[in-house]
PDB file of N, CA and C in Angstrom:
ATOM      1  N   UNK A   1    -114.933 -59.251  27.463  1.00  0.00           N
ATOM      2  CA  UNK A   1    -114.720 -59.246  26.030  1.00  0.00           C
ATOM      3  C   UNK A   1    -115.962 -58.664  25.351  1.00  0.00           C
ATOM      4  N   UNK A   2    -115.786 -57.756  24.010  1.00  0.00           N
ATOM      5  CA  UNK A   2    -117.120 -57.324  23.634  1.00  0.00           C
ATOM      6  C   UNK A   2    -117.202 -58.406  22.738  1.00  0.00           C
ATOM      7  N   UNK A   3    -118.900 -58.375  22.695  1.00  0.00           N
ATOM      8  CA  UNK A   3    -119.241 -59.182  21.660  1.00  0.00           C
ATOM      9  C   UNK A   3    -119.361 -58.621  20.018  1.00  0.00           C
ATOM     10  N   UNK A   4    -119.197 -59.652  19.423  1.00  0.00           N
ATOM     11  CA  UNK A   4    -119.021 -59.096  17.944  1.00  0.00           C
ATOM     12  C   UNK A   4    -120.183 -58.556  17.374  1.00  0.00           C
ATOM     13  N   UNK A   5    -120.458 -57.658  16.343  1.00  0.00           N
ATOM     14  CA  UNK A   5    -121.906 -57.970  15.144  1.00  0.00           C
ATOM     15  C   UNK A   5    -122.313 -59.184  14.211  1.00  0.00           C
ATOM     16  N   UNK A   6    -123.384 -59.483  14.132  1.00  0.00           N
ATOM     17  CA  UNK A   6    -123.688 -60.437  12.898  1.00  0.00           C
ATOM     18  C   UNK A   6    -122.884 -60.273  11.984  1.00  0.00           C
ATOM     19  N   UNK A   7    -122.422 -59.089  11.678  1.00  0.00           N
ATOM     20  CA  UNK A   7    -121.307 -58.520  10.252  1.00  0.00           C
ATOM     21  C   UNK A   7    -119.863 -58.838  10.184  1.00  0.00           C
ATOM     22  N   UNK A   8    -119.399 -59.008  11.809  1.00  0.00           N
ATOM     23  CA  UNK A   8    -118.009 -59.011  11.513  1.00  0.00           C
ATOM     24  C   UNK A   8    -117.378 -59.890  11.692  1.00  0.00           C
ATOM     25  N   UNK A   9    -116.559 -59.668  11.102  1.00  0.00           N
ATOM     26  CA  UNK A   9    -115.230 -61.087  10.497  1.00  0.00           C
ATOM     27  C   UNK A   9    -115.068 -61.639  11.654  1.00  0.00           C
ATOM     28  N   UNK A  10    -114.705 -63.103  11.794  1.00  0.00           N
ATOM     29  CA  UNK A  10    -114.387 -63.914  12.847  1.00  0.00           C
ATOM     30  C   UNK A  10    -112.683 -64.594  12.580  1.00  0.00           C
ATOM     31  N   UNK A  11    -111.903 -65.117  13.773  1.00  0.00           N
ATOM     32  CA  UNK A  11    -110.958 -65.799  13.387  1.00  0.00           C
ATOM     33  C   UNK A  11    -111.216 -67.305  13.245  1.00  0.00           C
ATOM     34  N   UNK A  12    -110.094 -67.748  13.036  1.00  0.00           N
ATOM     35  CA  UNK A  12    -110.412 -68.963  12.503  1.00  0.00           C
ATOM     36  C   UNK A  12    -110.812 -69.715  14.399  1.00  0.00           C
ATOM     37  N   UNK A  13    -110.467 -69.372  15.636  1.00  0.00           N
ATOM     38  CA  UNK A  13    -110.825 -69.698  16.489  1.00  0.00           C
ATOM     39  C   UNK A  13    -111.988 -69.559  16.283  1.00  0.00           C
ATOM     40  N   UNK A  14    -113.144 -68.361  16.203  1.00  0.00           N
ATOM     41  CA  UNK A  14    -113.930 -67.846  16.822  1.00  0.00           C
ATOM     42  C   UNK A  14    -114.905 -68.947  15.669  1.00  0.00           C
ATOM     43  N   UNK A  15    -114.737 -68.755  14.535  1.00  0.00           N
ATOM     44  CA  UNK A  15    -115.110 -69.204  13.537  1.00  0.00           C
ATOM     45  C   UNK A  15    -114.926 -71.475  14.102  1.00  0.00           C
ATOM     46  N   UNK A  16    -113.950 -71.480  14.304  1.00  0.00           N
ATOM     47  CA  UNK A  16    -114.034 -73.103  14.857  1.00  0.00           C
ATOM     48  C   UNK A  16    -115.202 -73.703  15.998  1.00  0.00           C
ATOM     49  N   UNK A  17    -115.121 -72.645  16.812  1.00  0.00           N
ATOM     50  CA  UNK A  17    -116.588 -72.414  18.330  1.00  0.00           C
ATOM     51  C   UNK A  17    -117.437 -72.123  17.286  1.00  0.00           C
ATOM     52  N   UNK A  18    -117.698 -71.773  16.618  1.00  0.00           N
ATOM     53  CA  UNK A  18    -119.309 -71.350  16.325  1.00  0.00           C
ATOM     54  C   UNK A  18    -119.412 -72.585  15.432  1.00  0.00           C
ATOM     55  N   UNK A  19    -118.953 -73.100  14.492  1.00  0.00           N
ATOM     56  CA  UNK A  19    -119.084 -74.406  13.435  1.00  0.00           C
ATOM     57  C   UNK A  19    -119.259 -75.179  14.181  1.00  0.00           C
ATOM     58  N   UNK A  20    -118.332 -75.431  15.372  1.00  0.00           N
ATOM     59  CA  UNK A  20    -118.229 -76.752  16.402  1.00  0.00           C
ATOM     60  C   UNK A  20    -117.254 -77.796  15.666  1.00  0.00           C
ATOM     61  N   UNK A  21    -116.076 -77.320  15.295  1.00  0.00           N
ATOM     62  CA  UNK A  21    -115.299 -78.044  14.308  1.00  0.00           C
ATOM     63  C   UNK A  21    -113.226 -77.662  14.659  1.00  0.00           C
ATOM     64  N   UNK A  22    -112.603 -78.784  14.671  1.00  0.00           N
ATOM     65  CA  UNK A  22    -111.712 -78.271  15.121  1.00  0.00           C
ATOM     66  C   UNK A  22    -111.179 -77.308  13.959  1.00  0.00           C
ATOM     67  N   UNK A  23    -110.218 -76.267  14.412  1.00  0.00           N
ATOM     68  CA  UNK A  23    -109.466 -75.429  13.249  1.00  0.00           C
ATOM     69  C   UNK A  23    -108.751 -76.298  11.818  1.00  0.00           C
ATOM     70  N   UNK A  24    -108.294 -77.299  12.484  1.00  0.00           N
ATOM     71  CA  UNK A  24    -107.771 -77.918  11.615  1.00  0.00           C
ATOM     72  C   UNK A  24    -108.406 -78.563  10.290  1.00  0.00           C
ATOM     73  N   UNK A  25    -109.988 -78.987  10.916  1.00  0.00           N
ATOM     74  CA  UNK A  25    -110.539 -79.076   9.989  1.00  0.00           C
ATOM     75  C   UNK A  25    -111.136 -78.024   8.801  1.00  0.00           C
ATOM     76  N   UNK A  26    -111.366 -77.251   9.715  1.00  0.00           N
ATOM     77  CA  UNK A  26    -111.574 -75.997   8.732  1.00  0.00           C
ATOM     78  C   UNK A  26    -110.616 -75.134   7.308  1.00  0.00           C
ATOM     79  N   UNK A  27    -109.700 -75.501   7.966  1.00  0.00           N
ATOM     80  CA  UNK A  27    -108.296 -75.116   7.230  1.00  0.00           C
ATOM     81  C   UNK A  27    -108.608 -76.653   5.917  1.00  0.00           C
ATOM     82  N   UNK A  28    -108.493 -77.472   6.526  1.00  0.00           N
ATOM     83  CA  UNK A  28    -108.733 -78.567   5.325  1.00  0.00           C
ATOM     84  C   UNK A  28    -110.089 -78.819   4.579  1.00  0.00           C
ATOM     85  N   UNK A  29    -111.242 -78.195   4.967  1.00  0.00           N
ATOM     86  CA  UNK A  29    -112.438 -77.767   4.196  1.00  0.00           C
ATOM     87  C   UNK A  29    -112.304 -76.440   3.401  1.00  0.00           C
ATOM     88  N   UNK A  30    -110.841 -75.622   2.862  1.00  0.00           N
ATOM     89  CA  UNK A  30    -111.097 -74.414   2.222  1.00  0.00           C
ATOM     90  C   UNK A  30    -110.138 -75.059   1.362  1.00  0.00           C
ATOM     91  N   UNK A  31    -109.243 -76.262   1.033  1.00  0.00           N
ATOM     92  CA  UNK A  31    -108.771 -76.271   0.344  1.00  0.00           C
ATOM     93  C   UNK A  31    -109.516 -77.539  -0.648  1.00  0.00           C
ATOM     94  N   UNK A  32    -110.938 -77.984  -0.218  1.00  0.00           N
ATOM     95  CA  UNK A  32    -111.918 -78.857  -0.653  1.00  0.00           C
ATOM     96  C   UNK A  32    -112.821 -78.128  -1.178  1.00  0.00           C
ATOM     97  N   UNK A  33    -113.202 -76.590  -0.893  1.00  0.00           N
ATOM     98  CA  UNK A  33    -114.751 -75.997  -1.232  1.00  0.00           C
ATOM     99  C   UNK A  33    -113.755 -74.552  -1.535  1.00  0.00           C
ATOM    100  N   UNK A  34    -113.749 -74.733  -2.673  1.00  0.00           N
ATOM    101  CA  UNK A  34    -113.411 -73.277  -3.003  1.00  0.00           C
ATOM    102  C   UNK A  34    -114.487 -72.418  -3.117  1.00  0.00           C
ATOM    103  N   UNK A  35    -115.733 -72.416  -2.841  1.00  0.00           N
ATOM    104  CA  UNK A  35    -116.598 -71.608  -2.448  1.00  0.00           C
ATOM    105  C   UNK A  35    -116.841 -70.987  -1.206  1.00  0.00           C
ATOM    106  N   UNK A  36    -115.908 -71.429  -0.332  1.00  0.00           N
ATOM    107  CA  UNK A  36    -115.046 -70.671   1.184  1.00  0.00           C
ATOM    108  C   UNK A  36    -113.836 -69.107   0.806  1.00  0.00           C
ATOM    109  N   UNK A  37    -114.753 -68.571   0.661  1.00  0.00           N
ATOM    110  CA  UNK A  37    -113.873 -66.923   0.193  1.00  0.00           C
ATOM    111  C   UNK A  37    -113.584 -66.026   1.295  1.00  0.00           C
ATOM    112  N   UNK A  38    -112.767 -66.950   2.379  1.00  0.00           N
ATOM    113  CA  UNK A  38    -112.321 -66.174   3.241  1.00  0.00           C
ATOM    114  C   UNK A  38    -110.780 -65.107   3.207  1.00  0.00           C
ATOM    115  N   UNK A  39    -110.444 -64.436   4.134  1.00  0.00           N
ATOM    116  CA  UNK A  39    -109.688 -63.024   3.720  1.00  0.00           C
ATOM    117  C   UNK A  39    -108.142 -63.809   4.382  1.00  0.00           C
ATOM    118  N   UNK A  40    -107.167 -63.903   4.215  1.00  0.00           N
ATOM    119  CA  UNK A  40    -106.079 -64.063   4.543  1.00  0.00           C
ATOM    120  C   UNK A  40    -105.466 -63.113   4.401  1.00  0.00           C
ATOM    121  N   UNK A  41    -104.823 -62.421   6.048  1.00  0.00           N
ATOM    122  CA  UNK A  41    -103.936 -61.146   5.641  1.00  0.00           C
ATOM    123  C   UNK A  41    -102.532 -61.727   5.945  1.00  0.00           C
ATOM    124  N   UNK A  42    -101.577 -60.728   5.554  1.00  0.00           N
ATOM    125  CA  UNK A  42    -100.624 -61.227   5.116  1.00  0.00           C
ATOM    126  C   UNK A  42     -99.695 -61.814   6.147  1.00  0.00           C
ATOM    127  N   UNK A  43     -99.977 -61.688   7.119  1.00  0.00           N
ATOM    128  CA  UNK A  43     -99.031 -62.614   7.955  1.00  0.00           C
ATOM    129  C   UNK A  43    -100.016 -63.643   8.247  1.00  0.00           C
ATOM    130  N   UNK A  44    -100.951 -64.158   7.537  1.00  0.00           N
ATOM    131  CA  UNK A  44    -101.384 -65.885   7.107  1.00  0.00           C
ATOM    132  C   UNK A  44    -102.213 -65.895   8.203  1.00  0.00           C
ATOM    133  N   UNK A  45    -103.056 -64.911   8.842  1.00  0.00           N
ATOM    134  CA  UNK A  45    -104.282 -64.948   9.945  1.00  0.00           C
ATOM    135  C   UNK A  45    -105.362 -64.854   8.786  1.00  0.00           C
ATOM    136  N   UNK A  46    -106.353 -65.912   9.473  1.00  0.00           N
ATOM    137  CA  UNK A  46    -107.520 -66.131   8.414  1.00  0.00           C
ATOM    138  C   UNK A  46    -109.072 -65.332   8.852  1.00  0.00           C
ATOM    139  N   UNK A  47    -109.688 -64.992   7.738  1.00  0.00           N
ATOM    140  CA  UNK A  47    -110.934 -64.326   9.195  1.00  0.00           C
ATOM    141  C   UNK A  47    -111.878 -64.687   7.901  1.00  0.00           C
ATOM    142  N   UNK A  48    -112.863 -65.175   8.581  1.00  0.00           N
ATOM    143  CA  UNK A  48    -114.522 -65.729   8.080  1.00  0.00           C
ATOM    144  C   UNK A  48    -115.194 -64.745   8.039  1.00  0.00           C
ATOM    145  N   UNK A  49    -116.066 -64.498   6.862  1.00  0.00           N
ATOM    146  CA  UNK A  49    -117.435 -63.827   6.524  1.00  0.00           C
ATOM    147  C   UNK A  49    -118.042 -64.655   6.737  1.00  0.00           C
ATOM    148  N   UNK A  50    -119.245 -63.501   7.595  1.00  0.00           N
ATOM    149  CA  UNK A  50    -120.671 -64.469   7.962  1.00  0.00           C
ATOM    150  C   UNK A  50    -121.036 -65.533   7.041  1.00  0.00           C
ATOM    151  N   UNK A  51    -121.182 -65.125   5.358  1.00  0.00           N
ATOM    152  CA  UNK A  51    -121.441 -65.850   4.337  1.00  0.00           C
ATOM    153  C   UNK A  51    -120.106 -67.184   4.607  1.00  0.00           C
ATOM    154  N   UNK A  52    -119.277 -67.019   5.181  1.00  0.00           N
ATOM    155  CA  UNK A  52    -118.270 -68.332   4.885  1.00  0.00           C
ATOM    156  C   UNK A  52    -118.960 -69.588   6.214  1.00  0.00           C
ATOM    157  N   UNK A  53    -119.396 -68.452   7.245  1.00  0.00           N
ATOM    158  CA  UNK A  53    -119.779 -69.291   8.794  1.00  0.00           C
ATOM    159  C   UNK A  53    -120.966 -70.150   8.012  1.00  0.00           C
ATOM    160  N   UNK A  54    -121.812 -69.574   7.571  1.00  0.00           N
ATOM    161  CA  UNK A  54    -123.198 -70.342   6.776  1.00  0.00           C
ATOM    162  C   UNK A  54    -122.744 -71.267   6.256  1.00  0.00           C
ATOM    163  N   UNK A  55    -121.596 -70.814   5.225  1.00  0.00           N
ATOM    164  CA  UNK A  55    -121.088 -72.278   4.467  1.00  0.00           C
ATOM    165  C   UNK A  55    -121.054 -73.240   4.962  1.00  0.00           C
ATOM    166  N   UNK A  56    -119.964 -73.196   5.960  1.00  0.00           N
ATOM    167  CA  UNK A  56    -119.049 -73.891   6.704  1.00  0.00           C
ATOM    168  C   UNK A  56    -119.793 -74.734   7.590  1.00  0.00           C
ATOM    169  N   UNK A  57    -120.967 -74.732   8.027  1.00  0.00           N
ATOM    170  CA  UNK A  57    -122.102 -75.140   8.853  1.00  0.00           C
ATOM    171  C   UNK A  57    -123.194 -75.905   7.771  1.00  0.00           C
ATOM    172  N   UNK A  58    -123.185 -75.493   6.919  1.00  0.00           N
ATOM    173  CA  UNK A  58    -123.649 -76.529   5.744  1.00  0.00           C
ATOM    174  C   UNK A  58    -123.272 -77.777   5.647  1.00  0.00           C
ATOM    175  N   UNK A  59    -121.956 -77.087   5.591  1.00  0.00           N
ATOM    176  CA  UNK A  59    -120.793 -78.757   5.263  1.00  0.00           C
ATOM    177  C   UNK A  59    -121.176 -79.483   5.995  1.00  0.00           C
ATOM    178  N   UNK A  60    -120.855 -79.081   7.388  1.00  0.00           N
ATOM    179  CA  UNK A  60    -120.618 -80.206   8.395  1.00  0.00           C
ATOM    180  C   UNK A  60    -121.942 -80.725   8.440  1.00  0.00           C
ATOM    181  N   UNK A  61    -123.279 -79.757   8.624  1.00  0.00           N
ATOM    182  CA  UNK A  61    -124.308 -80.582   8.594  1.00  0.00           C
ATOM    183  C   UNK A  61    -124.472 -81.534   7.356  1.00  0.00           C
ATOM    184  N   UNK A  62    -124.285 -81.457   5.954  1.00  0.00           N
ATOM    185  CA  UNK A  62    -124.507 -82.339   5.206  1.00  0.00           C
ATOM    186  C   UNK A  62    -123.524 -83.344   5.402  1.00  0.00           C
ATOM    187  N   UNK A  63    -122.248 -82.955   5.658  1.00  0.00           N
ATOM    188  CA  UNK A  63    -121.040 -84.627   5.960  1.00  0.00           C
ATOM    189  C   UNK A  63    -122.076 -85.245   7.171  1.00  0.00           C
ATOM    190  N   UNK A  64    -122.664 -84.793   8.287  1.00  0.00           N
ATOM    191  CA  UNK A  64    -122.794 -85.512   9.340  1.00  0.00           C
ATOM    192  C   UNK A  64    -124.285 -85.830   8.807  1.00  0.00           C
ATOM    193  N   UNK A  65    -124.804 -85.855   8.074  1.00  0.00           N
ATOM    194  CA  UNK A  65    -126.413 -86.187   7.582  1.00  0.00           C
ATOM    195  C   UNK A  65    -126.442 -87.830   7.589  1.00  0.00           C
ATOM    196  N   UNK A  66    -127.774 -88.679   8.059  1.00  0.00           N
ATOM    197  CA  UNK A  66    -127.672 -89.701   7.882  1.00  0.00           C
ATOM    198  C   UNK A  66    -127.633 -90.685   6.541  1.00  0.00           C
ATOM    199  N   UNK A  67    -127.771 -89.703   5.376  1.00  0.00           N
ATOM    200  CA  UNK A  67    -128.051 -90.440   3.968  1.00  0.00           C
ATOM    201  C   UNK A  67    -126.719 -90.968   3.943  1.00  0.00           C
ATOM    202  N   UNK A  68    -127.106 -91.758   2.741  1.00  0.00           N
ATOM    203  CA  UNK A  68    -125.762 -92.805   2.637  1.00  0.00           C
ATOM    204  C   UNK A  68    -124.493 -92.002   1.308  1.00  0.00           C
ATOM    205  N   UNK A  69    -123.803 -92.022   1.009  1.00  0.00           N
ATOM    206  CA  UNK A  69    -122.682 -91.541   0.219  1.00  0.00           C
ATOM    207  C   UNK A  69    -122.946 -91.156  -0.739  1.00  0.00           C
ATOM    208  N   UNK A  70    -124.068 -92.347  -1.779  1.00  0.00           N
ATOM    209  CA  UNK A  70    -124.266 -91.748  -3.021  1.00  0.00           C
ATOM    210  C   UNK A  70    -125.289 -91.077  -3.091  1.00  0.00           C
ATOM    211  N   UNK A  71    -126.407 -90.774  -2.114  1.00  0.00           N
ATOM    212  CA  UNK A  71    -127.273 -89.891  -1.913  1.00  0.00           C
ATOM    213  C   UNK A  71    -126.561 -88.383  -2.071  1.00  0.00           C
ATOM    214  N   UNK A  72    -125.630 -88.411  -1.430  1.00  0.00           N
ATOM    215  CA  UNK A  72    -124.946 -87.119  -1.346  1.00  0.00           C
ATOM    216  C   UNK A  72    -124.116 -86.471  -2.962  1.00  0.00           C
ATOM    217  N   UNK A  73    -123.956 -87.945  -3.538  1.00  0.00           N
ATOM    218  CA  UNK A  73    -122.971 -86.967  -4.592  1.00  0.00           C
ATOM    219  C   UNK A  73    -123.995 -87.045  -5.707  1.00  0.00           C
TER     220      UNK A  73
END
């Protein structure tokens, strides 16, 4: 398999391996962070910008952070 560039779009698999997050969750973190501006083509395949992988790795590190709840909001 070739490997990708830093630049290019990932699927929502490739994009789930690199977060370390199942798909499913991911799919339910874009309808929580509308600051996830990923590309949906039209037969409903999803593909991540690098800028969305950064996001998306944010999240999980701040959900999994040890502060307590209201630290966070």
């Amino acid at each position: 398999m070739v490997e990708k560039g830093p630049e290019a779009y990932r699927t929502i698999g490739e994009a789930s391996k690199e977060v370390g997050e199942p798909s499913y969750v991911l799919r339910f973190w874009e309808t929580k962070f509308n600051q996830i501006k990923l590309i949906k083509r039209p037969g409903g395949r999803r593909f991540y910008r690098p800028e969305d992988i950064n996001l998306l790795i944010k999240i999980k590190n701040f959900r999994t952070s040890p502060s307590t709840y209201c630290q966070k909001r």
